[in-house]
Every structure is written in structure tokens, then in C-alpha cells.
Protein backbone atom coordinates (compact mmCIF):
# COMPACT_ATOMS: atom_id res chain seq x y z
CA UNK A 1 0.00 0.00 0.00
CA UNK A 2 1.30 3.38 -1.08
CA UNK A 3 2.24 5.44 2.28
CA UNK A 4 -0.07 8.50 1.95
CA UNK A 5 -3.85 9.03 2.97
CA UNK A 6 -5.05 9.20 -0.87
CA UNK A 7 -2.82 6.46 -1.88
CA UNK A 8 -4.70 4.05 0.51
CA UNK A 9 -7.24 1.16 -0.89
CA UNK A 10 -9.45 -1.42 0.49
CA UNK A 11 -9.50 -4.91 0.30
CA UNK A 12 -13.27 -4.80 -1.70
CA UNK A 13 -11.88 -2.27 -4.31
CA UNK A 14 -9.95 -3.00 -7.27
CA UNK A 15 -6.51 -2.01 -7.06
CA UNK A 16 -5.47 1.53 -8.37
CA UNK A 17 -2.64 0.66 -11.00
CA UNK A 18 -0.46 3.68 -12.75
CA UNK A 19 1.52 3.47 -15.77
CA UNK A 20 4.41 5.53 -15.98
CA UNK A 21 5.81 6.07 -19.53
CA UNK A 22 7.49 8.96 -21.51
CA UNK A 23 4.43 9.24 -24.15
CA UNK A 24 2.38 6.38 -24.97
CA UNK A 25 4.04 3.86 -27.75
CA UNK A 26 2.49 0.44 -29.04
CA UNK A 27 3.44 -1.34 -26.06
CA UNK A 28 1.84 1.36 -23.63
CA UNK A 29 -1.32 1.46 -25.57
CA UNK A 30 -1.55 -2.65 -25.50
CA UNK A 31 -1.08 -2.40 -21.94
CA UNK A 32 -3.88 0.07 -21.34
CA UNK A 33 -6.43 -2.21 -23.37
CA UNK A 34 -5.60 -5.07 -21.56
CA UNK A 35 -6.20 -3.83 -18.49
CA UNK A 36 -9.55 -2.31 -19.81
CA UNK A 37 -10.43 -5.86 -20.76
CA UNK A 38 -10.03 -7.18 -17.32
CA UNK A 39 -12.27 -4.06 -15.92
CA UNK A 40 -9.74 -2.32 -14.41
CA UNK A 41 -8.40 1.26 -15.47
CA UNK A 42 -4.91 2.00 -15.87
CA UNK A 43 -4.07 5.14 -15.39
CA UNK A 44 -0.95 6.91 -16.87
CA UNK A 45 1.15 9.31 -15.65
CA UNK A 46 4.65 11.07 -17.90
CA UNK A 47 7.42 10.62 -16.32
CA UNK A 48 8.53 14.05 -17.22
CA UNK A 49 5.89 15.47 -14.65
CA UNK A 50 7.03 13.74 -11.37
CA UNK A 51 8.47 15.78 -8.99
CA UNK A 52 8.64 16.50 -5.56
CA UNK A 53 10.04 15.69 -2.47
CA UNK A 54 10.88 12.13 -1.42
CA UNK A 55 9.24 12.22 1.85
CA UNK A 56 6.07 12.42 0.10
CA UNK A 57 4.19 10.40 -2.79
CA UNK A 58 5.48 12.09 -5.79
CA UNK A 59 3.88 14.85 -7.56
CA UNK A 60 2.34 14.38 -11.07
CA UNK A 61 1.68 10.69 -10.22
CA UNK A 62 -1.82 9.40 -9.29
CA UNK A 63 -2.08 7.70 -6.14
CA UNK A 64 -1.77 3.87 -6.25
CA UNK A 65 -1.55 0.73 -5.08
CA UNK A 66 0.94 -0.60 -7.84
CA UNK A 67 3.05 1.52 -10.46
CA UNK A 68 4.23 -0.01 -13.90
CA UNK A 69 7.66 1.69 -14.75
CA UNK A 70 8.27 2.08 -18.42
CA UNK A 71 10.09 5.15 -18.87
CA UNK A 72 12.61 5.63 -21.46
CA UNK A 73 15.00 6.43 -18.95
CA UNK A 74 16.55 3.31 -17.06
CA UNK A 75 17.68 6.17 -14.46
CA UNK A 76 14.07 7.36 -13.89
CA UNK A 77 12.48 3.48 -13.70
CA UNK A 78 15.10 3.45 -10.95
CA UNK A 79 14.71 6.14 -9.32
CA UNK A 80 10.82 6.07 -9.14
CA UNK A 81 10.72 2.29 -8.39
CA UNK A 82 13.24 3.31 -5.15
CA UNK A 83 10.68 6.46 -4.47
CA UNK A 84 7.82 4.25 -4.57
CA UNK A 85 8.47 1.65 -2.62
CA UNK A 86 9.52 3.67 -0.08
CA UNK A 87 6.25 5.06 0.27
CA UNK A 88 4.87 1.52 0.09
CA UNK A 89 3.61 0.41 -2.76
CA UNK A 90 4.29 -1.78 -5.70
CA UNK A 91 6.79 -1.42 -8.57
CA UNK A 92 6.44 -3.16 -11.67
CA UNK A 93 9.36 -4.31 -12.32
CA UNK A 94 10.97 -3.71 -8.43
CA UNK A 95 13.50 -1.26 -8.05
CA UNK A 96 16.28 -4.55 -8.01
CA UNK A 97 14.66 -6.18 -10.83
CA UNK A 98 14.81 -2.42 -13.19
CA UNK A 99 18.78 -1.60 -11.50
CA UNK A 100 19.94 -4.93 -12.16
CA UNK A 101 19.02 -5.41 -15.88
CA UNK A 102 19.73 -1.99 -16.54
CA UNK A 103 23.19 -2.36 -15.76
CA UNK A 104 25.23 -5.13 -17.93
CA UNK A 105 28.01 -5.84 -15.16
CA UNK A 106 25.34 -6.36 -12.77
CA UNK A 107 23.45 -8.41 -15.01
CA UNK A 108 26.19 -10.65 -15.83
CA UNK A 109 27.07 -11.35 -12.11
CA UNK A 110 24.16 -12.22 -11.02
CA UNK A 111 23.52 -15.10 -14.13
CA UNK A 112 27.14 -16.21 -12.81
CA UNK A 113 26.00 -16.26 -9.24
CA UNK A 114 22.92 -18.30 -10.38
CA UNK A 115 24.93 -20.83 -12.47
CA UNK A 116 23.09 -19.51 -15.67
CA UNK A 117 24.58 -20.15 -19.27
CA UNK A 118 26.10 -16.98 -20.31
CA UNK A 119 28.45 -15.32 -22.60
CA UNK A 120 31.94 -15.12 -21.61
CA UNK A 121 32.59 -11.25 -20.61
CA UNK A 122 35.61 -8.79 -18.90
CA UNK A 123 35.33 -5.15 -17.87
CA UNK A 124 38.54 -2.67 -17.38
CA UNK A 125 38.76 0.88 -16.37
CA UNK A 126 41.46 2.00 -18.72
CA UNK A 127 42.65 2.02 -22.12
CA UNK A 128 45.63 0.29 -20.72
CA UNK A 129 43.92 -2.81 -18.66
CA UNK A 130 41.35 -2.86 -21.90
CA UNK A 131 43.73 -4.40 -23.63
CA UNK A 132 44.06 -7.31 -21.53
CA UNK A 133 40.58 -7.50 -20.33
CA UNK A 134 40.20 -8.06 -24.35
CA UNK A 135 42.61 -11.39 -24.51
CA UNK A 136 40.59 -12.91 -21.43
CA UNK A 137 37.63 -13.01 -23.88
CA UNK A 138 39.08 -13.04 -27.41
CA UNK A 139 38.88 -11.91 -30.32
CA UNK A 140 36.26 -11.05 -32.31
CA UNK A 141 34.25 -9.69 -29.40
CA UNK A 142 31.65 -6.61 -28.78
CA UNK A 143 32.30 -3.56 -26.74
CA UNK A 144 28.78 -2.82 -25.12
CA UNK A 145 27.82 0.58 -22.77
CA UNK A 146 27.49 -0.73 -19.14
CA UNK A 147 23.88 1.07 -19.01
CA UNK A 148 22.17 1.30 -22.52
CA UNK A 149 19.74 -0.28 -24.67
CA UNK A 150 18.44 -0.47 -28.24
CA UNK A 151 21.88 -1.57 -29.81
CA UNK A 152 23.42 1.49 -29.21
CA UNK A 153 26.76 2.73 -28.57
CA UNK A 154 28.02 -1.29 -29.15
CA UNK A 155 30.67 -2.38 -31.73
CA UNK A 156 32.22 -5.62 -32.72
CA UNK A 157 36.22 -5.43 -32.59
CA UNK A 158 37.66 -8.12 -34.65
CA UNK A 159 41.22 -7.15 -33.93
CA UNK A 160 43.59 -5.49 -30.96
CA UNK A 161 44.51 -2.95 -33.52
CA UNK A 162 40.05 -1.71 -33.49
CA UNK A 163 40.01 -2.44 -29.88
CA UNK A 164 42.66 0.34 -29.01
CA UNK A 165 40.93 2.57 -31.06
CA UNK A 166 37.66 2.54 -29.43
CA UNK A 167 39.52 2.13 -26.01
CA UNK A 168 41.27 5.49 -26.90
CA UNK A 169 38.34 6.97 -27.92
CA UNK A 170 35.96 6.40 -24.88
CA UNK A 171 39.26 7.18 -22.68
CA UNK A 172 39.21 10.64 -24.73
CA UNK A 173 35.06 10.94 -24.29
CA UNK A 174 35.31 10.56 -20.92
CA UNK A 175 32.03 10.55 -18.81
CA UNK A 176 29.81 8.07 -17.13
CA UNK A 177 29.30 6.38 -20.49
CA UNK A 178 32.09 5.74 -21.26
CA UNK A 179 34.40 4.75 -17.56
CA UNK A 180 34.20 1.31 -17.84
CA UNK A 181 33.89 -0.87 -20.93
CA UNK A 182 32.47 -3.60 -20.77
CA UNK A 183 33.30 -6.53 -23.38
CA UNK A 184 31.41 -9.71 -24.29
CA UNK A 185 32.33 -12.88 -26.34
CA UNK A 186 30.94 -12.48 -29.98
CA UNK A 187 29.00 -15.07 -31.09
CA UNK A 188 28.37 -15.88 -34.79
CA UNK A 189 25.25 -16.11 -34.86
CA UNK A 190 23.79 -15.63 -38.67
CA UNK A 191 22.27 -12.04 -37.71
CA UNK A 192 19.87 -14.52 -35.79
CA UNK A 193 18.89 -14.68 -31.79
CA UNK A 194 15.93 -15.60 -29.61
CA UNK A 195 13.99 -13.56 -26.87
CA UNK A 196 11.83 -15.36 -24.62
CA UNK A 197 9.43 -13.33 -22.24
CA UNK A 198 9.14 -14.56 -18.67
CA UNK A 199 6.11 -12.96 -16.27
CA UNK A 200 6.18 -14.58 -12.79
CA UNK A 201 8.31 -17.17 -13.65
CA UNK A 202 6.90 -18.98 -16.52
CA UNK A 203 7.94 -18.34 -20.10
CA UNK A 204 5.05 -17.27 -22.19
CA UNK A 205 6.64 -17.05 -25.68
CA UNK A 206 9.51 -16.35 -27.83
CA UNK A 207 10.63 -15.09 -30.84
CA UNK A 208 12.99 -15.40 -32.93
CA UNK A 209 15.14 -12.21 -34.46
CA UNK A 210 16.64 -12.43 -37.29
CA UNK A 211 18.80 -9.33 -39.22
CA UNK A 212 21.26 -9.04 -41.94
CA UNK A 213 23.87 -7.27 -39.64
CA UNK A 214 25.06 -8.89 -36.47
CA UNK A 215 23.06 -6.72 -33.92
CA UNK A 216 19.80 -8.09 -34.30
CA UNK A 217 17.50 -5.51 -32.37
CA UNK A 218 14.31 -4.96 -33.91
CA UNK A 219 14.45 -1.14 -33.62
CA UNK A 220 17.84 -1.03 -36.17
CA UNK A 221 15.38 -3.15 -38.70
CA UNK A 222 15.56 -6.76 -37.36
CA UNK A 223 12.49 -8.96 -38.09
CA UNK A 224 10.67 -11.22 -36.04
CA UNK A 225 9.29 -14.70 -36.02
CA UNK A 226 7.67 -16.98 -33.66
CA UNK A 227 9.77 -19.67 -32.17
CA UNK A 228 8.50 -22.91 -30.45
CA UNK A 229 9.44 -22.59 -26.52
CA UNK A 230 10.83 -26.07 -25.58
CA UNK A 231 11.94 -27.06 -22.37
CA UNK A 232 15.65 -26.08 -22.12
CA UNK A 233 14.42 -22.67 -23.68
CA UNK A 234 11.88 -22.70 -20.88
CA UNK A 235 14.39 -23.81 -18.71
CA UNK A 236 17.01 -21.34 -18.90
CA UNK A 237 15.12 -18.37 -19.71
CA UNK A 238 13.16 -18.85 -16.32
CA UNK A 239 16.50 -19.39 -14.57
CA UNK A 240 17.71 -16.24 -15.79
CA UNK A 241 14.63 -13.97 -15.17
CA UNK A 242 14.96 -15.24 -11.01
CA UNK A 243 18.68 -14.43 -11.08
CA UNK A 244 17.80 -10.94 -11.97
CA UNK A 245 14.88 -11.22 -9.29
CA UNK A 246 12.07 -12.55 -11.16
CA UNK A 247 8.96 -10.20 -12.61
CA UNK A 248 7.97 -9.37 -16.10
CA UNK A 249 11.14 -9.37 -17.93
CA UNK A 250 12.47 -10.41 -21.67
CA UNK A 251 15.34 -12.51 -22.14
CA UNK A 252 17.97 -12.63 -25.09
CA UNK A 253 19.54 -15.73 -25.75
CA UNK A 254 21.38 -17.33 -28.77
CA UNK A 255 21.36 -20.75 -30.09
CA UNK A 256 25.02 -22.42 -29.55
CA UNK A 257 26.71 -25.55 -30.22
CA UNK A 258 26.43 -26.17 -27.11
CA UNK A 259 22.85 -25.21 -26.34
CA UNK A 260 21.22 -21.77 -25.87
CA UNK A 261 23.34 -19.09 -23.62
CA UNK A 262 21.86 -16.22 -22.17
CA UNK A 263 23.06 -12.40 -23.55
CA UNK A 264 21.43 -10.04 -21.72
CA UNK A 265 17.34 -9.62 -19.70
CA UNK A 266 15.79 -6.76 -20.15
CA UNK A 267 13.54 -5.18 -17.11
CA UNK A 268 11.30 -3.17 -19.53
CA UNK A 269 10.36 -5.58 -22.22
CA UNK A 270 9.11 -4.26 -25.65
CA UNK A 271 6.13 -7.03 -27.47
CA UNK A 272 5.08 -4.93 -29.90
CA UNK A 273 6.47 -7.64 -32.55
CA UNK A 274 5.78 -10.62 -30.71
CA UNK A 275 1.77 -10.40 -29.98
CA UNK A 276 0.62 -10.85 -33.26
CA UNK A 277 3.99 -13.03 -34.35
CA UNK A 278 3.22 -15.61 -31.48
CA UNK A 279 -0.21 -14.99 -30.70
CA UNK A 280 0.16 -14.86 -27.07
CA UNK A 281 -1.60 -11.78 -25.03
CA UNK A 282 1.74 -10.96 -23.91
CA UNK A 283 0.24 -7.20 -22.10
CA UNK A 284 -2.51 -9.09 -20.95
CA UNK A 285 -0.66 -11.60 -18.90
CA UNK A 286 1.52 -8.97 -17.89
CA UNK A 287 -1.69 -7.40 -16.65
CA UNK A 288 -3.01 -10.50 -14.90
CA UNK A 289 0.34 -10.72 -13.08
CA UNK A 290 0.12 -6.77 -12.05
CA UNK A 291 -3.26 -6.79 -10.88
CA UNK A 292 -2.57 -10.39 -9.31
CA UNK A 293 0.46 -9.10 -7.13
CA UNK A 294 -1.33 -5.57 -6.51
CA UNK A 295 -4.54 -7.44 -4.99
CA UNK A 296 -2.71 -9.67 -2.81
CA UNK A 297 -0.85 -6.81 -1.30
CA UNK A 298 -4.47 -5.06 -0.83
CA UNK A 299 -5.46 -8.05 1.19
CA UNK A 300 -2.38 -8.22 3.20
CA UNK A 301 -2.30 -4.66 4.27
CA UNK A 302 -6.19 -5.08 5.14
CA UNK A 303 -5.66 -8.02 7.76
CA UNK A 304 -2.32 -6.51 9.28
């Protein structure tokens, strides 16, 4: 339960559910009628708006008893999922879930920690120690941003001749950006990998993405497909959702010799591909799980 006077609900109302977004895209829209469908409004809130100070509910969001955090920003899902569960209520994805995807290194540790499948990877702190943080993974590999998304700012260096260049050149850039690189094992994978979407820990559905360059995001052009989940897919794409603390997340894998190995999870999944390509309600079993978890929190607070 939120920890403010209007933020308060009962255990015989339906919960009060926010969306928090920077304008409404596909995905936000989706969300909206699925939670229509199920009788229950979702309210939405830009992100831009909240203010205020953080001894208080913010300002600019509606009161209620769970908040779905899709800003653009990973800083601002992280920020407001810390601000509002400090007031008490629900944050979909929680503030762990939305820090720890958001942030490669962390990602990477925890699918260590949890014995999950996962791409060999090094970070260093200098041009200097890049250069052999690079033979500890080998060459060709990718130099990723520790906090970014959508394929950007990420190159693959075939050679230690490319590597010091971009080492040189972030060293030069300077900023948060660009003070630790982080690099992963490339993996030749046709232009081709898989993303599974785990809510609550079962895996709904997967796609398959398939480009003609080697970064195969869907927002530089990459094309989807639908992809039969079988059980080591299942398997290892639930495994790597509760390393990262479980939720509504998507998971990017790629097929190997060896069997499928995780890439990265991502705390704000995007569907808008993958509804119509699989033909699972992926927003509305995101909403079942929201208003699940926000209802059982109702009735908790109500017998305490």
C-alpha cells in the first residue's frame, strides 16, 4: 500500500494501478487495453511530470496501489521504483529487478551467481587494462555501454589494432558512459537470436530475431518470427529472469553448439512484434500478473 492518505485502498476495491511512460508507444497502448479488458483502469502518468520531495508520494503521479515503470530512462524506472516503494507500494518491475538489468556488469554477475549459461565477458577501467581485459575473452568480441539499450553505442572489434581505437576513444570521451567498458564474447550467430518473455516465472513465448547485420535488435530493422518454446528454452530463460529477481522481464539468448546461452534480460520488455507473431496476449498476462500481485498486497495490508 502506497504510504499517503489518498494512496490508501481497500481490500473490496480493485486495485489503483499507474503506468508511468514517456508518451504512450504500441506497447503502452496494449497495456492500457488489456487492463480495460479485465475491468480495471490504468491510469498513466509522464514521467517528465514527477516531482517532488521524497518524503512524500510524488507529484504528477496518481495515487496507487501498484506503479508499472516504463520510462525511457533506465535512471528514472530506478529512481521512481526506489521512491515508490519507499512510500509503500508496488513497482512493476521492483527497483532490483529495473537496477539490475539496466546495468550489464550487474546483469552478468548475477547469471554467474545463479549458475546460468552466459556469454563469456571482462570489464577494465582504462585504455591500458582494456587491452588485456580483451585477450581474457578473445577476439572477435563486442564492446557494449554498461547502461544502454536499443543496440546502441556497441561495436564488434575483430582485432587489438580496433580495440585500441575505441579504447582510446571512450578514454578521450570521458564521462559516465564511457568509464568502464564492458566486453562480451561475440558469437556468430547468422544475424539470428531468440527472446523469450518470462512474467512470474513462466515463459510465455519467444521469438525469434533475425537481421542481416550482427546486432539483431528490432528497432535497427531486425524482423521477427515466432519460435516454439521447448523445455531447455523454458528452462534457462526462467532461470535467468529469477537471477535478476524474477517479474515481467524479456530474455535474449542465442542458439550455440552447445545449447542456448543467455546475452542479456531486459527489465522493460518491448512485445510490440511478438503479440501478433506468437499470438500470445503478452500485455494481458503482464496485466493479470500486475493486478494479481497488486490485490494480494491489498489483502495483506487489510488483515495486518
Amino acid at each position: 500500500m502506497a504510504g499517503s492518505t489518498e494512496a490508501q485502498a481497500t481490500a473490496t476495491t480493485a486495485p489503483r494501478i499507474v503506468l508511468v511512460c514517456t508518451g504512450v508507444r504500441p506497447e503502452e497502448k496494449m497495456l492500457v487495453e488489456a487492463f480495460a479488458a479485465r475491468s480495471v483502469e490504468l491510469f498513466t502518468a509522464d514521467d517528465r511530470r514527477i516531482h517532488g520531495p521524497l518524503d512524500a508520494w510524488p507529484e504528477g503521479l496518481p495515487s496507487a496501489d501498484a506503479v508499472i515503470l516504463r520510462a525511457k530512462s533506465h535512471w528514472r524506472n530506478a529512481v521512481l521504483a526506489r521512491w515508490i516503494e519507499s512510500r509503500g507500494a508496488l513497482a512493476v518491475n521492483n527497483s532490483g529487478v529495473i537496477e539490475t538489468c539496466g546495468d550489464k556488469v550487474a546483469t552478468t554477475l548475477r547469471l554467474i551467481e545463479h549458475g546460468v549459461s552466459t556469454l563469456r565477458s571482462s570489464v577494465s577501467f582504462s585504455a591500458e587494462s582494456g587491452r588485456a581485459a580483451a585477450d581474457a575473452v578473445g577476439f572477435p568480441l563486442v564492446v557494449k555501454p554498461v547502461v544502454g539499450s536499443w543496440g546502441r553505442l556497441i561495436g564488434k572489434i575483430s582485432d587489438p589494432d580496433a580495440l585500441e581505437t575505441v579504447l582510446e576513444h571512450k578514454e578521450a570521451l570521458g564521462g559516465a558512459p564511457h568509464a568502464v567498458t564492458y566486453l562480451q564474447e561475440f558469437v556468430a550467430s547468422g544475424g539470428q537470436d531468440i527472446r523469450s518473455f518470462v512474467v512470474d516465472g513462466v515463459c510465455i513465448a519467444a521469438i525469434r530475431r533475425s537481421s542481416t547485420h550482427w546486432r539483431t535488435n528490432t528497432a535497427l530493422g531486425a524482423t521477427a518470427s515466432a519460435v516454439d518454446v521447448d523445455s531447455e528454452l523454458a528452462r534457462l530463460s526462467v532461470a535467468a529472469a529469477q537471477a535478476v529477481g524474477g517479474g515481467a522481464v524479456a530474455v535474449d539468448l542465442f542458439e550455440t553448439d552447445s545449447g542456448y546461452v543467455v546475452n542479456e534480460v531486459n527489465g522493460a520488455m518491448e512485445f510490440r512484434n511478438s503479440v501478433s507473431t506468437t499470438g500470445v496476449d503478452i500485455p494481458g498476462l503482464v496485466a493479470d500478473y500486475v493486478i494479481r500481485e497488486a490485490t494480494a498486497r491489498q489483502r495483506l495490508a487489510h488483515v495486518s
